[in-house]
N, C-alpha and C. Protein backbone atom coordinates (compact mmCIF):
# COMPACT_ATOMS: atom_id res chain seq x y z
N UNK A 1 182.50 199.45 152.66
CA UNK A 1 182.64 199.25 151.25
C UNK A 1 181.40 198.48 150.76
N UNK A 2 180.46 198.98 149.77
CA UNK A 2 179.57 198.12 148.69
C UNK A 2 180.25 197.52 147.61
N UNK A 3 179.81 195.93 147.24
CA UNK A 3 180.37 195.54 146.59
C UNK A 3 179.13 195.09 145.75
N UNK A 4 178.95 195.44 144.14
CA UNK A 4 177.43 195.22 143.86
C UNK A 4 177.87 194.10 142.72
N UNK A 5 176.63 193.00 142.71
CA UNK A 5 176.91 192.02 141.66
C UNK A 5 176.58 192.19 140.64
N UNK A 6 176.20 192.30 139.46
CA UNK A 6 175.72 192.50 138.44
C UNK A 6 175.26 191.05 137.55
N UNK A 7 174.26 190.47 137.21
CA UNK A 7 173.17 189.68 136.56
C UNK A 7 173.06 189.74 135.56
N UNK A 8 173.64 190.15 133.87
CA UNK A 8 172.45 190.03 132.91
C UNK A 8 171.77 188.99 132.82
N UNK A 9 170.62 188.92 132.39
CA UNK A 9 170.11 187.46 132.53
C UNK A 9 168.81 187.80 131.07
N UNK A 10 168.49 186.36 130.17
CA UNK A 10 167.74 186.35 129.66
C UNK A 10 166.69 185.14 129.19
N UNK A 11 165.87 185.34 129.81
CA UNK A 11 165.15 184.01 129.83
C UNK A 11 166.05 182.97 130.63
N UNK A 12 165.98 183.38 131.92
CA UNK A 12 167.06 182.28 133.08
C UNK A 12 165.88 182.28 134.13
N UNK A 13 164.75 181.76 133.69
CA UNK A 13 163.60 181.29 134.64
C UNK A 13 163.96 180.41 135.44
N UNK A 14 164.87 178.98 134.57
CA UNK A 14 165.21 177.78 135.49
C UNK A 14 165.98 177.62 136.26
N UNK A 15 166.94 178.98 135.85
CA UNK A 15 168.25 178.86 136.92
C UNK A 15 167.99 180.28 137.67
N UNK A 16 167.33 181.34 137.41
CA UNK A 16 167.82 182.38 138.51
C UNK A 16 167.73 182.26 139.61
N UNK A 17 166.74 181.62 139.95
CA UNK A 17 166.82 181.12 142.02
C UNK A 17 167.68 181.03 141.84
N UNK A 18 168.35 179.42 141.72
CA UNK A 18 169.55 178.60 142.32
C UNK A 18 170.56 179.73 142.33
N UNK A 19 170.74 180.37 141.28
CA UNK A 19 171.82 181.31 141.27
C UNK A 19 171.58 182.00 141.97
N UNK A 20 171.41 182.96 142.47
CA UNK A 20 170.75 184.31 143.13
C UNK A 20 170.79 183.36 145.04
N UNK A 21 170.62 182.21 145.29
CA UNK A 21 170.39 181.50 146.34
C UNK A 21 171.64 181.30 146.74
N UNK A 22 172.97 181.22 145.82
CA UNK A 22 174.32 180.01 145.33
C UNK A 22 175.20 181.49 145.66
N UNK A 23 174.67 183.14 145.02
CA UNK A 23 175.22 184.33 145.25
C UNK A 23 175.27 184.64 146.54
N UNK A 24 173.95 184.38 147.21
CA UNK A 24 174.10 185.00 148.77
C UNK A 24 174.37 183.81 149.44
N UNK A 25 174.61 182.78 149.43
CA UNK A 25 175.49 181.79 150.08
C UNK A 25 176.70 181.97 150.16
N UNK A 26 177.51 182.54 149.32
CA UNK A 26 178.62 182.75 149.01
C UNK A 26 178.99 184.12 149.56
N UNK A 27 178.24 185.30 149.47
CA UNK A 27 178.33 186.52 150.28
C UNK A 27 177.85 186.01 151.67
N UNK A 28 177.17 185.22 152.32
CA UNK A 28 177.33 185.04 153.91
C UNK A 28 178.52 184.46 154.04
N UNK A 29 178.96 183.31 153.10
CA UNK A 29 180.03 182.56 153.90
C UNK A 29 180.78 183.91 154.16
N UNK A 30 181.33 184.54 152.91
CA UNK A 30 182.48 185.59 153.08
C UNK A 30 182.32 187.13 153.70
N UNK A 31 180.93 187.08 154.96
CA UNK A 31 180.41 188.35 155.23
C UNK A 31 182.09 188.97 156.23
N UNK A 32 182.02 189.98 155.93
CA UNK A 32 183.23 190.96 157.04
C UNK A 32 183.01 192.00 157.33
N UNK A 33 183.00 192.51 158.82
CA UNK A 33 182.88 193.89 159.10
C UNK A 33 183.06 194.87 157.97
N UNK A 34 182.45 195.59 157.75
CA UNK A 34 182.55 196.92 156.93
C UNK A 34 182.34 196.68 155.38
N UNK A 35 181.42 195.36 155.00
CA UNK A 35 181.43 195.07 153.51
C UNK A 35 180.11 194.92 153.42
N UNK A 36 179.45 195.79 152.45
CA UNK A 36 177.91 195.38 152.15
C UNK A 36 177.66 194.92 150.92
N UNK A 37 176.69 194.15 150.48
CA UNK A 37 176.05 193.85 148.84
C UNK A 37 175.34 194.60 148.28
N UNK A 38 175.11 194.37 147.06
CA UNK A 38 173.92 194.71 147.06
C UNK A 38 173.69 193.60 144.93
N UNK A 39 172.79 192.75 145.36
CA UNK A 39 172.86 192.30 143.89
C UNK A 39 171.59 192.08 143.01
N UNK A 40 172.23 192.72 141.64
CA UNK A 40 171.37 193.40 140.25
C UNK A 40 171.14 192.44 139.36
N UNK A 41 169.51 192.23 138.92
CA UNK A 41 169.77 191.50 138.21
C UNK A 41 169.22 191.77 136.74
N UNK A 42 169.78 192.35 135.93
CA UNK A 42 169.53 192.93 134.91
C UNK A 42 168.79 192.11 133.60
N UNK A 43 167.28 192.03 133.81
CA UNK A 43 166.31 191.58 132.73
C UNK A 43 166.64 192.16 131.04
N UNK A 44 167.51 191.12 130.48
CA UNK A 44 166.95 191.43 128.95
C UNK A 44 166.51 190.56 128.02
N UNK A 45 165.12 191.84 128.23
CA UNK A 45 163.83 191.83 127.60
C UNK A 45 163.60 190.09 127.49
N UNK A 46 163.22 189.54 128.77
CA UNK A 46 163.17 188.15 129.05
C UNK A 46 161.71 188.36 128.63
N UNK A 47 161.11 186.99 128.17
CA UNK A 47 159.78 186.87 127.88
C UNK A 47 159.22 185.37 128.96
N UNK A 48 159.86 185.23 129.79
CA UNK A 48 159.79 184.40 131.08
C UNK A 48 159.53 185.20 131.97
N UNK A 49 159.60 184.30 133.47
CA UNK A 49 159.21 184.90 134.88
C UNK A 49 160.75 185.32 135.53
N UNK A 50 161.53 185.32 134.47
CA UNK A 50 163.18 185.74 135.13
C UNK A 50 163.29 187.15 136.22
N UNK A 51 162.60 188.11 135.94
CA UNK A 51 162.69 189.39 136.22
C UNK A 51 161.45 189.23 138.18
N UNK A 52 160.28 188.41 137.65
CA UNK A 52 159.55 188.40 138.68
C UNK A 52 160.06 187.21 139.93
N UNK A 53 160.60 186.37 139.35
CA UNK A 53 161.22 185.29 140.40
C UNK A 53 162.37 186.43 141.15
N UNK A 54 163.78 187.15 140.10
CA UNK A 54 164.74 187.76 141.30
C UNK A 54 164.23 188.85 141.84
N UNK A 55 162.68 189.45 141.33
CA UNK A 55 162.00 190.43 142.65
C UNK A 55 161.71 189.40 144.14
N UNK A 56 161.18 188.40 143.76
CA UNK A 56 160.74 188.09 144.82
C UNK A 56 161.73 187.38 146.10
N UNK A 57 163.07 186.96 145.16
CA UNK A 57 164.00 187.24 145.83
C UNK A 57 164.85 188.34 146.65
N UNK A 58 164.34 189.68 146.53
CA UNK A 58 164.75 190.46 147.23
C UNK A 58 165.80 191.26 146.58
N UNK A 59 166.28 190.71 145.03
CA UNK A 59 167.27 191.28 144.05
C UNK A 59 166.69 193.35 143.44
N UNK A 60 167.79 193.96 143.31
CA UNK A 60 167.29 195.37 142.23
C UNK A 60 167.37 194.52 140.84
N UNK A 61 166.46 195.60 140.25
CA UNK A 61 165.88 195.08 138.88
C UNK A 61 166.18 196.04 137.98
N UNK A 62 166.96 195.82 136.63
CA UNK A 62 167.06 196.40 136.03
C UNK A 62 166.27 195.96 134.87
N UNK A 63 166.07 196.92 133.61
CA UNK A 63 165.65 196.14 132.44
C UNK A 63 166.25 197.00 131.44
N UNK A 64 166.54 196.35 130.40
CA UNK A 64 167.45 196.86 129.22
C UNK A 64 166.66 195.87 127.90
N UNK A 65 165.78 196.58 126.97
CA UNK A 65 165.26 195.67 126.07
C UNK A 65 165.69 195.33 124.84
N UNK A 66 167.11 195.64 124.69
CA UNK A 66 167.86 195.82 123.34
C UNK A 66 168.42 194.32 123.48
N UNK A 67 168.33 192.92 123.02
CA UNK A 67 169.21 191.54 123.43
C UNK A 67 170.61 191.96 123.18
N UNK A 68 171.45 192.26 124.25
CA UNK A 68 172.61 192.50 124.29
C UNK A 68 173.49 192.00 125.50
N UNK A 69 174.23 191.40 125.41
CA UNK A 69 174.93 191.09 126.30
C UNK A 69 175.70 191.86 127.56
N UNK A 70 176.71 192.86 126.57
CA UNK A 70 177.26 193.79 126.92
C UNK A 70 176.33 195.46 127.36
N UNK A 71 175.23 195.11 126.85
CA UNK A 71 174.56 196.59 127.01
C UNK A 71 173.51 195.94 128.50
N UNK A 72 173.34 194.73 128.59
CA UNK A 72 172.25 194.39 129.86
C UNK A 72 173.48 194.72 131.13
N UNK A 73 174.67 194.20 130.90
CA UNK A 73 175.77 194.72 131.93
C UNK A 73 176.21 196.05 132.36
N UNK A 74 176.38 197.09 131.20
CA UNK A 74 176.33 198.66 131.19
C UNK A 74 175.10 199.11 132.09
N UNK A 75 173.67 198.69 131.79
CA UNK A 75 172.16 198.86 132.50
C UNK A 75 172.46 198.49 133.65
N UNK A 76 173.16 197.02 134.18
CA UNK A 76 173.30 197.33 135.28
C UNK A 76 174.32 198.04 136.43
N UNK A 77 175.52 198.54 135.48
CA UNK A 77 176.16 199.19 136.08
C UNK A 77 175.67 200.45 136.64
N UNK A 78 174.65 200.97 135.50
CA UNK A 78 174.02 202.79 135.63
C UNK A 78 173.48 202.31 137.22
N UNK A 79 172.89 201.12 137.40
CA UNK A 79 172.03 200.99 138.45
C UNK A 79 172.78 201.08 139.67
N UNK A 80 174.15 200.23 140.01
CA UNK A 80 175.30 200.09 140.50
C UNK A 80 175.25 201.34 141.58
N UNK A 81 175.47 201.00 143.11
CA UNK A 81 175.90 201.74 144.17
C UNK A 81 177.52 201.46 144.10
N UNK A 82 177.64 200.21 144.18
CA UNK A 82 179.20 200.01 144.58
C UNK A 82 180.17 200.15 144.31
N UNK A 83 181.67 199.93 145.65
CA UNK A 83 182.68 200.38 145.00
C UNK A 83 183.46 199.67 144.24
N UNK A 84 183.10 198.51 144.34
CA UNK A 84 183.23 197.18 143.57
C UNK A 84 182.37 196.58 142.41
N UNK A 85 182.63 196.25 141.23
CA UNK A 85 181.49 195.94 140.67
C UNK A 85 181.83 194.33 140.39
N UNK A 86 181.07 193.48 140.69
CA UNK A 86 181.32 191.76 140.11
C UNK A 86 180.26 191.64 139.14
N UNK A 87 180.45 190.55 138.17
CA UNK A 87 179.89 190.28 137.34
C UNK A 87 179.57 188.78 137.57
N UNK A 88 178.32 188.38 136.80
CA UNK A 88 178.07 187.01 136.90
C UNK A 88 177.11 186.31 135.96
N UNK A 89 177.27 185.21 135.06
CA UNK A 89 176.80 185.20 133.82
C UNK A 89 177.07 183.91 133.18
N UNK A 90 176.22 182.98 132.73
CA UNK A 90 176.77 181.75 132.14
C UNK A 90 177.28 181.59 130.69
């Protein structure tokens, strides 16, 4: 089973590490045979380093340039492998 996270994020330069660091801490504690990740972090239209910090974390990248809340979450669903979808968002 894939279970994919989903990110909108906008202008979250100061927090996307910690978060994205705080996500896969939380997917090792709870790793189990037969469960994979995979987590999105959907750029809208950030005018920060938000999008280049969760590349270099190893995150998929989406971008959606319309400021929308609900439409940066849809962008990352299109992106979405999994059979699970989580969401995550302050």
């Amino acid at each position: 089973m894939l279970i994919s996270v989903i990110i909108p994020a906008f202008n979250e330069e100061r927090v996307i590490q910690q978060t994205l660091e705080r996500i896969k801490l939380g997917i090792k504690e709870s790793e189990s045979e037969g469960v994979s990740w995979e987590i999105i972090v959907c750029d809208n239209n950030s005018t920060d380093k938000t999008a280049e910090i969760a590349t270099k974390m190893g995150t998929k990248i989406a971008f959606k340039p319309i400021n929308q809340i609900a439409r940066a979450r849809n962008t990352g669903v299109g992106m979405a492998q999994g059979d699970w979808l989580l969401f995550s968002h302050r």
